[in-house]
PDB file of N, CA and C in Angstrom:
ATOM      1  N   UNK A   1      -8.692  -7.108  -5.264  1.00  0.00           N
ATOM      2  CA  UNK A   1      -7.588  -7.600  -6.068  1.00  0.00           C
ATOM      3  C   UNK A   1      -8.048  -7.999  -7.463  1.00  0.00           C
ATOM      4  N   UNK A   2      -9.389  -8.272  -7.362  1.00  0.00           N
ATOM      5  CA  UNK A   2      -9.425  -8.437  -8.921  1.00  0.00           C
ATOM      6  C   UNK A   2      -9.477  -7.841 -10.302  1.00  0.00           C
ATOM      7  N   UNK A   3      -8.937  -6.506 -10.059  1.00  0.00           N
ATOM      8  CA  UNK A   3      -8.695  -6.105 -11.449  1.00  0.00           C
ATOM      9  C   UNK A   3      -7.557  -5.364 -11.339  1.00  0.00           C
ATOM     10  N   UNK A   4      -6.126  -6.485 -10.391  1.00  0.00           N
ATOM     11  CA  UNK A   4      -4.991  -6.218 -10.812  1.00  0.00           C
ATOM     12  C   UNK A   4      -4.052  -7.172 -11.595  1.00  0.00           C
ATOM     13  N   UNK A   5      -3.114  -6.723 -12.284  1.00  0.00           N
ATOM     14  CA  UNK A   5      -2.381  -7.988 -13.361  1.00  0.00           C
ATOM     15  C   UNK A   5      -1.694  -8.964 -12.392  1.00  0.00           C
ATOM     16  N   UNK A   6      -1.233  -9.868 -13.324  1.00  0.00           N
ATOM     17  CA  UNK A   6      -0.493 -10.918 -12.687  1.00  0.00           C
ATOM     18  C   UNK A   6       0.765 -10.708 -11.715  1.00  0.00           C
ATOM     19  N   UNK A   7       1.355  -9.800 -12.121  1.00  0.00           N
ATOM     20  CA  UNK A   7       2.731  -9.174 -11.748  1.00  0.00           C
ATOM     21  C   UNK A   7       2.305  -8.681 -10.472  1.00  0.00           C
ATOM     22  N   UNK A   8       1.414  -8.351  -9.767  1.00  0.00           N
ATOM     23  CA  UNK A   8       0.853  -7.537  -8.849  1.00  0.00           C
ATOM     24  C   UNK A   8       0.089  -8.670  -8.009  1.00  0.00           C
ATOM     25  N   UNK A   9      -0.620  -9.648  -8.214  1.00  0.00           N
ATOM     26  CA  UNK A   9      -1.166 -10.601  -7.899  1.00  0.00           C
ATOM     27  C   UNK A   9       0.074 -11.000  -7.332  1.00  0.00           C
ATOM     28  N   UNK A  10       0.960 -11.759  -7.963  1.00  0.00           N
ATOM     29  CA  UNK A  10       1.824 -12.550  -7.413  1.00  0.00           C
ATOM     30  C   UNK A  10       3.369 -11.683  -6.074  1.00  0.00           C
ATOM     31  N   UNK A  11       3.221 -10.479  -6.620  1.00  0.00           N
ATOM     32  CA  UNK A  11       3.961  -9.819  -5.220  1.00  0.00           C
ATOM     33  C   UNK A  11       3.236 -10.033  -4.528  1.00  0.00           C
ATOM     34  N   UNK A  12       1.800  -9.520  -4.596  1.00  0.00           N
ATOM     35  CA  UNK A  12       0.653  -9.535  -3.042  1.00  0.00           C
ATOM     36  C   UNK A  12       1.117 -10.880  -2.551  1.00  0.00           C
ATOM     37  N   UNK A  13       0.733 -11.516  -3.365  1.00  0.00           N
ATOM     38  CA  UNK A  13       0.750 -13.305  -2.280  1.00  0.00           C
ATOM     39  C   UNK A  13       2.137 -13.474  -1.836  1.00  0.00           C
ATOM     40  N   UNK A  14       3.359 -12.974  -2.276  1.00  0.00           N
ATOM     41  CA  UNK A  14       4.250 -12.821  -2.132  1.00  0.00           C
ATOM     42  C   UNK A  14       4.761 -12.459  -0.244  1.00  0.00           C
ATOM     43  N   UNK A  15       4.190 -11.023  -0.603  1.00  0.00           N
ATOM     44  CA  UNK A  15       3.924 -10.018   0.591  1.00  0.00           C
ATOM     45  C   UNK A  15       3.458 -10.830   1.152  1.00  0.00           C
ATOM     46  N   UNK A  16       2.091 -11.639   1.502  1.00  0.00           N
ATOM     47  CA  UNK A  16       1.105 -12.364   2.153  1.00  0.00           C
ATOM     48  C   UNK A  16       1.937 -13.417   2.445  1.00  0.00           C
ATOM     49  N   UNK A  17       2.632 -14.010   2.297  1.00  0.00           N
ATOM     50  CA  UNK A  17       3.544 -14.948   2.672  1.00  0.00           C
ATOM     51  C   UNK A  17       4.353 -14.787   4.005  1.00  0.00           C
ATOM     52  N   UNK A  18       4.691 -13.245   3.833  1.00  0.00           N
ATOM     53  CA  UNK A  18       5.755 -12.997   4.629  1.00  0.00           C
ATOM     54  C   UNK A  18       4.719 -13.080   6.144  1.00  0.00           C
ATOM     55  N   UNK A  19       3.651 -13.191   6.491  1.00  0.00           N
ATOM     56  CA  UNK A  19       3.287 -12.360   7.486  1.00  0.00           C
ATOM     57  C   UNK A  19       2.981 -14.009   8.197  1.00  0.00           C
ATOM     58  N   UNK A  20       3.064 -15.411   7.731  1.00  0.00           N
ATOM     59  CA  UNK A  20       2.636 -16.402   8.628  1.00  0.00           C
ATOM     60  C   UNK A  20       1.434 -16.799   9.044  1.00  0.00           C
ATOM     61  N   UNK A  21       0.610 -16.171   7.600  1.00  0.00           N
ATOM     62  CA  UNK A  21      -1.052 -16.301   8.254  1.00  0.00           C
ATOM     63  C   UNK A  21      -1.441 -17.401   8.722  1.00  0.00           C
ATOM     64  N   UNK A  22      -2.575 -18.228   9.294  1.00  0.00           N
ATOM     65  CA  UNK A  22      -2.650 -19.274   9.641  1.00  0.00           C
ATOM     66  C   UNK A  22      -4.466 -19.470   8.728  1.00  0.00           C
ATOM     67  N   UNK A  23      -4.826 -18.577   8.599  1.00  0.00           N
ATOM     68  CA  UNK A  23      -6.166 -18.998   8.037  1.00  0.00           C
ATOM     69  C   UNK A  23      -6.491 -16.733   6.854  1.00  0.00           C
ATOM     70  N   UNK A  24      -6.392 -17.390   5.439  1.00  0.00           N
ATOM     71  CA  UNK A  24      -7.167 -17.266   4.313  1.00  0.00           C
ATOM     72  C   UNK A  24      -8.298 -17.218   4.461  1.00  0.00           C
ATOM     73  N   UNK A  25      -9.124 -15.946   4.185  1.00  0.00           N
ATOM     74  CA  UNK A  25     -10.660 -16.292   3.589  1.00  0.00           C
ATOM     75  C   UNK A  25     -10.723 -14.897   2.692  1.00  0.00           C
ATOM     76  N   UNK A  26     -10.647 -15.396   1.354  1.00  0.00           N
ATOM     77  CA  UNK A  26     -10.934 -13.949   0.981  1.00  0.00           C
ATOM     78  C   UNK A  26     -12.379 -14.139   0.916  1.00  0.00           C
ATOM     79  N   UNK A  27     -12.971 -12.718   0.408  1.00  0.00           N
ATOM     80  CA  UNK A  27     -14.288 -12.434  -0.070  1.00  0.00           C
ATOM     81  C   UNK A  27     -14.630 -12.303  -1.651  1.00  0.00           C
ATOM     82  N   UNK A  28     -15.942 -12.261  -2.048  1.00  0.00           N
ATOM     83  CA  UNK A  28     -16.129 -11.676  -3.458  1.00  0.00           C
ATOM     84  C   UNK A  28     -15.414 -10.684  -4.070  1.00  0.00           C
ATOM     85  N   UNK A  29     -15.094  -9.857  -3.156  1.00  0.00           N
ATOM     86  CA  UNK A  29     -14.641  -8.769  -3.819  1.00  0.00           C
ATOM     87  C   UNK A  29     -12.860  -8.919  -4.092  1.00  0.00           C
ATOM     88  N   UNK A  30     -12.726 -10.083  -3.678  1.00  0.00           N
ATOM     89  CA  UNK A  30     -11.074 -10.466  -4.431  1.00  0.00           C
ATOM     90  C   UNK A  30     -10.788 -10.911  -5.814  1.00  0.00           C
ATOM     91  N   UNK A  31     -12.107 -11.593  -6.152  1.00  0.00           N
ATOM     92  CA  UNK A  31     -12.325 -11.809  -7.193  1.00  0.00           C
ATOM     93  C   UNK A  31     -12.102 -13.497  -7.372  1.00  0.00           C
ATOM     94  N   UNK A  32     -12.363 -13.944  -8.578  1.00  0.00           N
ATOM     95  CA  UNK A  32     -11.867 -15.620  -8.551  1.00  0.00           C
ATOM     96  C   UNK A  32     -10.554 -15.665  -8.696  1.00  0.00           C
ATOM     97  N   UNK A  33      -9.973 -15.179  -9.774  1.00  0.00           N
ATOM     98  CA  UNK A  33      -8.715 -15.574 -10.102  1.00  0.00           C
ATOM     99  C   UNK A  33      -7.775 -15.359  -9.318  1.00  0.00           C
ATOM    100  N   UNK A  34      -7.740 -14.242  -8.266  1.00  0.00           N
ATOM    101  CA  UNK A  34      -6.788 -14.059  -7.313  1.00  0.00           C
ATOM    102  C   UNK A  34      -7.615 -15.302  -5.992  1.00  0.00           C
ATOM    103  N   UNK A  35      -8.109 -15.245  -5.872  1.00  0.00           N
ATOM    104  CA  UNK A  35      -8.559 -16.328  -4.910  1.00  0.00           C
ATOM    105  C   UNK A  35      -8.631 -17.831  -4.908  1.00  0.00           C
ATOM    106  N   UNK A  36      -8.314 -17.905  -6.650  1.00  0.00           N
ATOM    107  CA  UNK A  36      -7.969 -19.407  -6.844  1.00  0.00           C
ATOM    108  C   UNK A  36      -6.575 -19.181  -6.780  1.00  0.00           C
ATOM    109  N   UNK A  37      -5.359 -18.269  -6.818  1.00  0.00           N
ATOM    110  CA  UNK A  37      -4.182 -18.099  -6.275  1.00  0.00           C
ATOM    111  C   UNK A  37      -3.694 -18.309  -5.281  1.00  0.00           C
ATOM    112  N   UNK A  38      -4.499 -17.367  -4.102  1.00  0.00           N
ATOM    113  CA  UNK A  38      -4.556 -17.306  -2.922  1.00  0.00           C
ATOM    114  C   UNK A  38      -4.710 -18.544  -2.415  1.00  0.00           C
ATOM    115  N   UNK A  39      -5.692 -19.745  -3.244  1.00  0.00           N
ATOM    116  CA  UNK A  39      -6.043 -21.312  -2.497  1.00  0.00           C
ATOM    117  C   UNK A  39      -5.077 -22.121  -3.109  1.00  0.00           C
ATOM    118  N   UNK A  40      -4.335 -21.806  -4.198  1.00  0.00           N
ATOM    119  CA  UNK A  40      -3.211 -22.870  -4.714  1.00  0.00           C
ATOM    120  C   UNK A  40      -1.737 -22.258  -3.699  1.00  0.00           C
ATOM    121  N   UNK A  41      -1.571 -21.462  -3.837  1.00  0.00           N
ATOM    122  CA  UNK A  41      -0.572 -20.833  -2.760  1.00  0.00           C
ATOM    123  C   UNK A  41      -0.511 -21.158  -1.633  1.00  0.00           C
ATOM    124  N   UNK A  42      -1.590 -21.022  -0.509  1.00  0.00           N
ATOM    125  CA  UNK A  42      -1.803 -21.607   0.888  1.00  0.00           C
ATOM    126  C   UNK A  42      -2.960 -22.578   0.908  1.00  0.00           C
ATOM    127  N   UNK A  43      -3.368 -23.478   0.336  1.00  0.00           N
ATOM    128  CA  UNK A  43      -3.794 -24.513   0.276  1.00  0.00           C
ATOM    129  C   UNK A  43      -4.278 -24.679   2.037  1.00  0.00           C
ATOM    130  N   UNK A  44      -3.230 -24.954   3.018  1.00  0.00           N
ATOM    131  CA  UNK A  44      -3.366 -25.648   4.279  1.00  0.00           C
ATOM    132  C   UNK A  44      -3.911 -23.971   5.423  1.00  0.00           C
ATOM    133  N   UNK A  45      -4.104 -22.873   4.429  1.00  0.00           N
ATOM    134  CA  UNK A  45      -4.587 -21.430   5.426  1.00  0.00           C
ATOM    135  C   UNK A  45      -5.995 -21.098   4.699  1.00  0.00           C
ATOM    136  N   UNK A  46      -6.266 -21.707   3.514  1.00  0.00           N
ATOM    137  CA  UNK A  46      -7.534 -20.970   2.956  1.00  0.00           C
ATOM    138  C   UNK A  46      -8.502 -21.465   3.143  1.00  0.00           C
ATOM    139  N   UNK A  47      -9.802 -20.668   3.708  1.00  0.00           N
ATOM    140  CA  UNK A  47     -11.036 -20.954   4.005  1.00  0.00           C
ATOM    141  C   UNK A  47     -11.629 -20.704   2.648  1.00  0.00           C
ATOM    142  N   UNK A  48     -12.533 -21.164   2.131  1.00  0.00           N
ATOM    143  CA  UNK A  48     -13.421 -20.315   0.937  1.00  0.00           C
ATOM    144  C   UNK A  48     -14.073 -19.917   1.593  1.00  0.00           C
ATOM    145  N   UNK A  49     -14.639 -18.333   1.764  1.00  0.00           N
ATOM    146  CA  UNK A  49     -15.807 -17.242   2.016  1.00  0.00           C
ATOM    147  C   UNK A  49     -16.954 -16.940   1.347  1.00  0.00           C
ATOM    148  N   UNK A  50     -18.106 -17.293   2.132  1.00  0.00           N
ATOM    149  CA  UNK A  50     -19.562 -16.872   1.262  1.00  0.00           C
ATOM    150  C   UNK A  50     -20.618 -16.056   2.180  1.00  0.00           C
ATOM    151  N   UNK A  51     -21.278 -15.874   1.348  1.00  0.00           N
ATOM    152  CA  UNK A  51     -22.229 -14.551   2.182  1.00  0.00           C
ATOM    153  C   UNK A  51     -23.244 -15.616   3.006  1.00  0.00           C
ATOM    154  N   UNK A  52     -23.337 -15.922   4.254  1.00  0.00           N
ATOM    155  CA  UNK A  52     -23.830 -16.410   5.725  1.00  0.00           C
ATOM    156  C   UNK A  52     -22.682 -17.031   6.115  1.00  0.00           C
ATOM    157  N   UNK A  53     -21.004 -17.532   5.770  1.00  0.00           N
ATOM    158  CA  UNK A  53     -20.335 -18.027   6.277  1.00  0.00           C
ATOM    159  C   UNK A  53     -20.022 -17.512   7.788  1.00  0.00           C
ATOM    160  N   UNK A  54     -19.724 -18.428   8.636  1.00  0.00           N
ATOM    161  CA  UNK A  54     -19.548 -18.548  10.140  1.00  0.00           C
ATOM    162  C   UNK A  54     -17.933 -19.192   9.655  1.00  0.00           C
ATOM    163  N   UNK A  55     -16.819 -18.299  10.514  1.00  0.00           N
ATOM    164  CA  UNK A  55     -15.749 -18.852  10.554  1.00  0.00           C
ATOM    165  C   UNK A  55     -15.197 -18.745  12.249  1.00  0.00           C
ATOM    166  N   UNK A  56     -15.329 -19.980  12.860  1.00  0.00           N
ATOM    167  CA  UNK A  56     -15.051 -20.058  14.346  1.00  0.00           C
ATOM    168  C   UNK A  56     -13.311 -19.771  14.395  1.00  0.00           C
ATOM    169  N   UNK A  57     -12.186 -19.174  14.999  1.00  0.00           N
ATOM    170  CA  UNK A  57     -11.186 -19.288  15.310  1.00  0.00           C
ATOM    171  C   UNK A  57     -11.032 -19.262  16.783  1.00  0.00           C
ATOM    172  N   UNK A  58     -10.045 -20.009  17.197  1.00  0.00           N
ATOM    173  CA  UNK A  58      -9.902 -20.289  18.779  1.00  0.00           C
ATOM    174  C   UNK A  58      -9.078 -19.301  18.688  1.00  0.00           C
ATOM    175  N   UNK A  59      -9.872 -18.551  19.980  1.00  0.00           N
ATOM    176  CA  UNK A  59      -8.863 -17.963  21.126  1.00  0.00           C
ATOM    177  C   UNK A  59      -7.428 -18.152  21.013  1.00  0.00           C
ATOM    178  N   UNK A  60      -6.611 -17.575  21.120  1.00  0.00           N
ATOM    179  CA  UNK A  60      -4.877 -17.641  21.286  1.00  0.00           C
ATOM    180  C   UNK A  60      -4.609 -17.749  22.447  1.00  0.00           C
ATOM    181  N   UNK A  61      -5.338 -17.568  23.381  1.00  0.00           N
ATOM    182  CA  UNK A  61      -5.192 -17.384  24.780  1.00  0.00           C
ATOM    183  C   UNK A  61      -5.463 -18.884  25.416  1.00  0.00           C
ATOM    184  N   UNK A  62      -6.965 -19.657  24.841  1.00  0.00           N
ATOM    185  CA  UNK A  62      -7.345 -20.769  25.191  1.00  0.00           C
ATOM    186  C   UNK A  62      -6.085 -21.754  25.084  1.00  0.00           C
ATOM    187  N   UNK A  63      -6.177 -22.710  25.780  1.00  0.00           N
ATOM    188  CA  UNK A  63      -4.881 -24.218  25.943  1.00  0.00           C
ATOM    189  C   UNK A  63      -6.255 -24.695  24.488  1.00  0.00           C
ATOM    190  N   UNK A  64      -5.419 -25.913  23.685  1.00  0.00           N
ATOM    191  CA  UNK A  64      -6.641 -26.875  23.044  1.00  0.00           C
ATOM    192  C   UNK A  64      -6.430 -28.137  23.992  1.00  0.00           C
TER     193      UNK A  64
END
């Protein structure tokens, strides 16, 4: 995503909205500026992603 304009940025997150994600992580290759979007937008779904990151998600199946 990062070397698309604003207009395009903001449908994506747009689009990305629609789907109910529960957890964000982009990578480097989203770039900053769409990824500081992506973390002002879903704030309470975005992980920040780095190269050795471990991201645990529970099972859907497991009770908590």
């Amino acid at each position: 995503m990062f070397d698309k304009n604003e207009a395009d940025l903001e449908r994506t997150l747009n689009e990305l909205g629609n789907f109910g994600l529960k957890l964000m992580s982009p990578c480097h290759c989203t770039g900053f500026q769409p990824t500081a979007m992506i973390w002002n937008r879903f704030p309470d779904e975005f992980v920040l992603n780095h190269s050795g990151k471990v991201i645990e998600v529970p099972d859907k199946n497991t009770n908590p």
